[in-house]
N, C-alpha and C. Protein backbone atom coordinates (compact mmCIF):
# COMPACT_ATOMS: atom_id res chain seq x y z
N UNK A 1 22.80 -11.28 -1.13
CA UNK A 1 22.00 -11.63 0.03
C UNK A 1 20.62 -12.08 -0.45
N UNK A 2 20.17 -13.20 -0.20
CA UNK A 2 18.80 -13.82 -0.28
C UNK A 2 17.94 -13.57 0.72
N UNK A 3 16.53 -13.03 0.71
CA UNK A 3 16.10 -13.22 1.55
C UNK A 3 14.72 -13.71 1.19
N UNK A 4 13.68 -13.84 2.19
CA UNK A 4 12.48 -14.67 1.72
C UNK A 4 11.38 -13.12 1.87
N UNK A 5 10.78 -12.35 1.30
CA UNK A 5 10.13 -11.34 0.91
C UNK A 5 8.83 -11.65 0.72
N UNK A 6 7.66 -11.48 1.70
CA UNK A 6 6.50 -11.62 1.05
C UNK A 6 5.71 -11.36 -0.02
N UNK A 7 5.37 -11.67 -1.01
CA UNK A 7 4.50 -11.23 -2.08
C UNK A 7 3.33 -9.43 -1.38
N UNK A 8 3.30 -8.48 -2.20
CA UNK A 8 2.05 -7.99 -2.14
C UNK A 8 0.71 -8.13 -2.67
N UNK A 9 -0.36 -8.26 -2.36
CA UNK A 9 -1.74 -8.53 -2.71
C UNK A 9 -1.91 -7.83 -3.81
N UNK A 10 -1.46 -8.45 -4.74
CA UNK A 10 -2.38 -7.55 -5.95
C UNK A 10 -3.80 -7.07 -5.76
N UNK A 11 -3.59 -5.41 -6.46
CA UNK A 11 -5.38 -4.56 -6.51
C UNK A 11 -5.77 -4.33 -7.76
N UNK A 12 -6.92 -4.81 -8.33
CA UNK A 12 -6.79 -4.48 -9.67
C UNK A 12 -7.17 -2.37 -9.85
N UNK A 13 -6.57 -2.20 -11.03
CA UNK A 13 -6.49 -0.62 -11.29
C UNK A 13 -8.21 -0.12 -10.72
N UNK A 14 -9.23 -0.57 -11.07
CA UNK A 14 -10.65 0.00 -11.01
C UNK A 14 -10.66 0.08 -9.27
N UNK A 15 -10.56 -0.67 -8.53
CA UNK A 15 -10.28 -1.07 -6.97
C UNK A 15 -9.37 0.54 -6.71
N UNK A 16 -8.47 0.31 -7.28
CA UNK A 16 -7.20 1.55 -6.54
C UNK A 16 -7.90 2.47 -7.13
N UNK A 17 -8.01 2.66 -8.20
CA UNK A 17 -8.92 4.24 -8.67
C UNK A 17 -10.25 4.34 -7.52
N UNK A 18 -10.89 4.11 -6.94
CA UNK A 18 -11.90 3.64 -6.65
C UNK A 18 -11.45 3.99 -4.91
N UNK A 19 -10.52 3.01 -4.25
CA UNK A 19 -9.94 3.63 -3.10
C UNK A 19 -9.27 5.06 -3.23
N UNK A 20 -8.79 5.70 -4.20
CA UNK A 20 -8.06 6.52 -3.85
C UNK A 20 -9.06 7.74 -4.08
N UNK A 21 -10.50 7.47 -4.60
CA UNK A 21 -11.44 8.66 -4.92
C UNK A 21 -11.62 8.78 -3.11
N UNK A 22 -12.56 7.43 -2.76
CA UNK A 22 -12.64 7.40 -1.40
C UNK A 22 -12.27 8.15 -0.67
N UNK A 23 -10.53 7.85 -0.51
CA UNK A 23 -9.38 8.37 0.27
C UNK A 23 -9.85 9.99 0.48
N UNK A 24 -9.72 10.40 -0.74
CA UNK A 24 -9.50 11.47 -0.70
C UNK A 24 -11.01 12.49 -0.69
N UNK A 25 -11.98 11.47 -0.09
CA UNK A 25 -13.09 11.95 0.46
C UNK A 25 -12.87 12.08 2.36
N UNK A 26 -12.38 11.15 2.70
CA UNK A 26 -12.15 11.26 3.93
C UNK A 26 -11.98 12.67 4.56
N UNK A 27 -12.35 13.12 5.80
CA UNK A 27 -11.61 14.20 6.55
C UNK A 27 -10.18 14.21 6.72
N UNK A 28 -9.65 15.39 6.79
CA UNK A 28 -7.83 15.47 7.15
C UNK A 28 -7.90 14.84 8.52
N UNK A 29 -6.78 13.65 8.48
CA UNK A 29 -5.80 13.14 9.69
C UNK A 29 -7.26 12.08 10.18
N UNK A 30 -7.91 11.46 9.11
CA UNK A 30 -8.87 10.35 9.41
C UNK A 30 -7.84 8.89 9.71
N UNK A 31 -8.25 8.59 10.65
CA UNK A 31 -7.66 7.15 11.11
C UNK A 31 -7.50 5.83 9.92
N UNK A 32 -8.65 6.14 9.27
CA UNK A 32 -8.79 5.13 8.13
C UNK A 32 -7.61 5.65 6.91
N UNK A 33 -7.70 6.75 6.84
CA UNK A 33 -6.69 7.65 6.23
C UNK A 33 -5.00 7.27 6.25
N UNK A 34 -4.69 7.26 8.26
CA UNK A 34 -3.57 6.99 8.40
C UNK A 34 -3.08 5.32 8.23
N UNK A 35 -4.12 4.39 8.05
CA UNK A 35 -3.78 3.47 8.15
C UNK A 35 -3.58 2.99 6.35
N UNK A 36 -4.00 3.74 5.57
CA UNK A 36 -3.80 3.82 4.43
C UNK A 36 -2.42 3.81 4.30
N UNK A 37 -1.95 5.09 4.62
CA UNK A 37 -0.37 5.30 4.40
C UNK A 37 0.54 4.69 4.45
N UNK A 38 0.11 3.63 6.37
CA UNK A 38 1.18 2.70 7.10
C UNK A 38 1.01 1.79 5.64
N UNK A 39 -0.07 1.42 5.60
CA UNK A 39 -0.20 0.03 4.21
C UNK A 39 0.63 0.50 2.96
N UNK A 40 0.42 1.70 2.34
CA UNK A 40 1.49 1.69 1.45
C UNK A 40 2.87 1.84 1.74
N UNK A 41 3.11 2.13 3.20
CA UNK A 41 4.78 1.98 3.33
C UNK A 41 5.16 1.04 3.46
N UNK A 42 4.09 0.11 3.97
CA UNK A 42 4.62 -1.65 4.13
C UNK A 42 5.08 -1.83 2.43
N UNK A 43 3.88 -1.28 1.88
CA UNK A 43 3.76 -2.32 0.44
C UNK A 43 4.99 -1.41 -0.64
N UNK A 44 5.73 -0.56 -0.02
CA UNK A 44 6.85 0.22 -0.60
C UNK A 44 8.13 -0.66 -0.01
N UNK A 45 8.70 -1.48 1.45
CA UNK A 45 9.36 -1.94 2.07
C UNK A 45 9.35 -3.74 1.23
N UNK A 46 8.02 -4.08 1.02
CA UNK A 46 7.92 -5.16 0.36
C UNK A 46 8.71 -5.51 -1.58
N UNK A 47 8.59 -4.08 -2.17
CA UNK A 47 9.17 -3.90 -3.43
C UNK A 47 10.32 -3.69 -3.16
N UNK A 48 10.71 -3.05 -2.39
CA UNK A 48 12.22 -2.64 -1.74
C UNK A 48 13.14 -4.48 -1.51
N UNK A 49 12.90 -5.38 -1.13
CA UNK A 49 12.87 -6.24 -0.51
C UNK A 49 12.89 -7.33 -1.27
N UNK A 50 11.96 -7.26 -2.39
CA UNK A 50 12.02 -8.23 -3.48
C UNK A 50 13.29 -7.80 -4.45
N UNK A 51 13.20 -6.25 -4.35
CA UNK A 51 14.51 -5.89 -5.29
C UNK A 51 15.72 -6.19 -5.19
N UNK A 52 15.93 -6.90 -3.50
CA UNK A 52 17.34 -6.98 -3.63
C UNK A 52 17.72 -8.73 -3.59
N UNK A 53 16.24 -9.17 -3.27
CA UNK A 53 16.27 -10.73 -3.58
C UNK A 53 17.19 -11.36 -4.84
């Protein structure tokens, strides 16, 4: 099965080290927090997706 799979935005490592200090400054169950998550489940569905391309 072929399908057409969007690319994810590459982050360079200093960026993600850098968000994830952030992150984990936030308060528990911060909105900015949850929208973190939704983004890495997209960007987990997107590798998923290319894999079976």
């Amino acid at each position: 099965m072929i399908t057409d799979c969007p690319e994810p935005t590459p982050i360079p490592a200093e960026i993600q080290g850098r968000a994830a200090a952030e992150l984990e400054a936030l308060p528990h169950g911060s909105a900015l927090a949850q929208v973190v998550v939704v983004s890495l489940n997209d960007r987990d569905k997107l590798r998923a997706c290319r894999a079976i391309r």
